[in-house]
Protein backbone atom coordinates (compact mmCIF):
# COMPACT_ATOMS: atom_id res chain seq x y z
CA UNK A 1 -69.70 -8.30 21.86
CA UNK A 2 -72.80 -9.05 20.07
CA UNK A 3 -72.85 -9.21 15.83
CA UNK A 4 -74.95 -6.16 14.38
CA UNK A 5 -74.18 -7.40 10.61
CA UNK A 6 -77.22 -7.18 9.22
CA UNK A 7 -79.43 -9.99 8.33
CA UNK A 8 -79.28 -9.02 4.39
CA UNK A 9 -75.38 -9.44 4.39
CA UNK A 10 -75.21 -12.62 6.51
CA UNK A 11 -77.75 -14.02 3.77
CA UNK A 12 -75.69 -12.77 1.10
CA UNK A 13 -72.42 -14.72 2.93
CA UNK A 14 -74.20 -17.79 3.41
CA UNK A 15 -75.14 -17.91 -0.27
CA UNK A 16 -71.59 -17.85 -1.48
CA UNK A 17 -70.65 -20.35 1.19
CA UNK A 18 -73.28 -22.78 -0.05
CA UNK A 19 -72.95 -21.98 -3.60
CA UNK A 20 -71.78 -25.74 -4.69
CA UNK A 21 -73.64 -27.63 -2.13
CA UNK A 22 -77.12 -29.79 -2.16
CA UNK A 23 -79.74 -26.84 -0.91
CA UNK A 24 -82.52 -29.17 -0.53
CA UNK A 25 -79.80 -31.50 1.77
CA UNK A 26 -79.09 -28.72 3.64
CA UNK A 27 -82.11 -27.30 4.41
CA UNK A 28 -83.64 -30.93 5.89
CA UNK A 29 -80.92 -30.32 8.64
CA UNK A 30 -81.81 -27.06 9.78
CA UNK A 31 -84.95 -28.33 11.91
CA UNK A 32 -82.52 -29.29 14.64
CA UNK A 33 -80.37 -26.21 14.76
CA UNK A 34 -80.52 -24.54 18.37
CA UNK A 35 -79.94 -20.86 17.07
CA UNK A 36 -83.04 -19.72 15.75
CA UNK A 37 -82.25 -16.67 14.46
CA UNK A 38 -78.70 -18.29 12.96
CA UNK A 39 -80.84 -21.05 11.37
CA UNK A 40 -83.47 -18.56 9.43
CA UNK A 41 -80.65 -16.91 7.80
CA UNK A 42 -79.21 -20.18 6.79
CA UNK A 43 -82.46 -21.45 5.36
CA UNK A 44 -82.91 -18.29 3.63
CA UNK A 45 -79.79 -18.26 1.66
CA UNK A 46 -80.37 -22.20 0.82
CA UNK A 47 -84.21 -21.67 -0.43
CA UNK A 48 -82.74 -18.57 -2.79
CA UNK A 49 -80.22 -21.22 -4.14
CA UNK A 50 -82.74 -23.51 -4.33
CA UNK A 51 -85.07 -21.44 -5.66
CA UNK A 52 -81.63 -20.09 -8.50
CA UNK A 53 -81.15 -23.76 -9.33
CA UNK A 54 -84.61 -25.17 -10.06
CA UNK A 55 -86.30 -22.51 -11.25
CA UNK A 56 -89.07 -21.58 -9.28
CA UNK A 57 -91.10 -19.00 -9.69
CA UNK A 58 -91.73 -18.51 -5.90
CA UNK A 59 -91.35 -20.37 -2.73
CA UNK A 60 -93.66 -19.47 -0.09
CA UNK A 61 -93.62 -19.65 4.10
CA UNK A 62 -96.49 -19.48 6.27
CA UNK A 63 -96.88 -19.91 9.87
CA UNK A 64 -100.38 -20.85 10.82
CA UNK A 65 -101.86 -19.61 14.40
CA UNK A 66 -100.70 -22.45 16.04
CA UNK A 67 -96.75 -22.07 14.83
CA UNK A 68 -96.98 -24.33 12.35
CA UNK A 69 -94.38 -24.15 9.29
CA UNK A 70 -95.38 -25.19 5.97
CA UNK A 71 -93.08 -23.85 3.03
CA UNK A 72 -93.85 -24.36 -0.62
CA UNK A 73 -92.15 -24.15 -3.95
CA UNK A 74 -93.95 -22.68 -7.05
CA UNK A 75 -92.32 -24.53 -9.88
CA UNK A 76 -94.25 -27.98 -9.30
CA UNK A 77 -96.10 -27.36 -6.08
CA UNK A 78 -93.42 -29.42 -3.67
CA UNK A 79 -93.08 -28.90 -0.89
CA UNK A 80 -90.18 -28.13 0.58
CA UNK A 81 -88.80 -29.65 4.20
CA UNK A 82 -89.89 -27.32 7.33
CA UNK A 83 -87.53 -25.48 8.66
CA UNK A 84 -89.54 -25.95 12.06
CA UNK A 85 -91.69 -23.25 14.53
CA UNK A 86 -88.62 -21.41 15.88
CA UNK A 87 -87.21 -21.08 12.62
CA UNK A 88 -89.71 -20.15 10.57
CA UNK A 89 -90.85 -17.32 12.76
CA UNK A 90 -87.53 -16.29 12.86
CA UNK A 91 -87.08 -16.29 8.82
CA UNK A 92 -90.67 -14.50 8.44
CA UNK A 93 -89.01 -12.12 11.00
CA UNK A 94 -85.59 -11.75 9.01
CA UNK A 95 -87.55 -10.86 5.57
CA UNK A 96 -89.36 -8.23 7.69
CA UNK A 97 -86.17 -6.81 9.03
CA UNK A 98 -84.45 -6.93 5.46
CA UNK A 99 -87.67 -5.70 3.33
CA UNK A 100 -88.96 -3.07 6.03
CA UNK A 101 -92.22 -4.18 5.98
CA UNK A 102 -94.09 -4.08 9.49
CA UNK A 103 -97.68 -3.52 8.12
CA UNK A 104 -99.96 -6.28 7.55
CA UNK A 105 -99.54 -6.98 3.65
CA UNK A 106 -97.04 -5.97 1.95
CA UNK A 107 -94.48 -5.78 -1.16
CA UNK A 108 -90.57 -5.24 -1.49
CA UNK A 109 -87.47 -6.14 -3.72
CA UNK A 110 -84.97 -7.54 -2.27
CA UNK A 111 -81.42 -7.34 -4.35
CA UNK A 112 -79.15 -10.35 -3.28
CA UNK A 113 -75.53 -10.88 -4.07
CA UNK A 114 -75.01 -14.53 -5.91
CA UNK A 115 -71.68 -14.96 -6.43
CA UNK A 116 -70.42 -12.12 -8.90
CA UNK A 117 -73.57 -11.41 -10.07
CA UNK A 118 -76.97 -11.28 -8.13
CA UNK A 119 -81.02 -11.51 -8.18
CA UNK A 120 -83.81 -9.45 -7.51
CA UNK A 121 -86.92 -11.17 -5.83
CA UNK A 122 -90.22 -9.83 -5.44
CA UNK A 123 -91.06 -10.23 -1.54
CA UNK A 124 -94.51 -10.28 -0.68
CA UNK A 125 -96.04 -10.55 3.19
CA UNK A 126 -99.64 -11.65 4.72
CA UNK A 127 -100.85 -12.03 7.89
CA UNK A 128 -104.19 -12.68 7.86
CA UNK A 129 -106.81 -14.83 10.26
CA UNK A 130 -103.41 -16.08 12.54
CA UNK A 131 -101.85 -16.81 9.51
CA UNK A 132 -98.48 -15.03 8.07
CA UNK A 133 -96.91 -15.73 4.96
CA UNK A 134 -93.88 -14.68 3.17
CA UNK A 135 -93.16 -15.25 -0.59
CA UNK A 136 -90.17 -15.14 -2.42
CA UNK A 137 -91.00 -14.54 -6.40
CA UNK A 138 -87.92 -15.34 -8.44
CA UNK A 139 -87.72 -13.64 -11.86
CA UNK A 140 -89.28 -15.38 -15.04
């Protein structure tokens, strides 16, 4: 029987199970995960605790036209390890899913569960000359 939980929930679960861990750690290992789809939600949940921890103001993914991954982290401008091609078009996938958004460009909020309490990011998509991107905006 296949799953149907939605994407939003299996974030929200993955964030409470990696509440107390390293997410920068965990997110270098995701590259070599063989479910895809699995992996996005992962790295998801690990870039909003990320994201929680050190304050960013947004982290950012964009797959060029070639599948290309680059993913970076307004607070600094680090960048933040790839989660790979498979991956990433499967996370820019999973924010479409949980936002709605098929157009283009456009905006959403996204309400996550963080323990017992929660955050509301500002999610943003582009796809523009082969390229997509997908921002997370944390609140100031």
């Amino acid at each position: 029987m296949k799953n149907t939980t939605s994407p939003h929930l299996k974030v929200q679960e993955h964030i409470d199970c990696f509440a107390q861990s390293d997410p920068l750690k965990e997110m270098a290992t995701i590259h070599g995960e063989t479910d895809a789809e699995a992996a996005a939600v992962k790295w998801l949940a690990l870039a909003t605790l990320h994201g929680i921890n050190n304050n960013a103001r947004r982290i950012s993914v964009t797959r060029n036209g070639d599948g290309q991954v680059r993913v970076v982290a307004e607070y600094r401008d680090t960048e933040l390890p790839s989660p790979g091609p498979a991956t990433g078009g499967r996370i820019i996938e999973a924010i479409r899913k949980m936002t709605y958004i098929e157009a283009e460009k456009g905006k959403s909020d996204l309400a996550l569960g963080v323990r017992d309490s929660s955050i509301d990011l500002k999610i943003k998509v582009e796809k523009k000359d082969g390229r997509e991107t997908v921002s997370l905006k944390f609140p100031d």
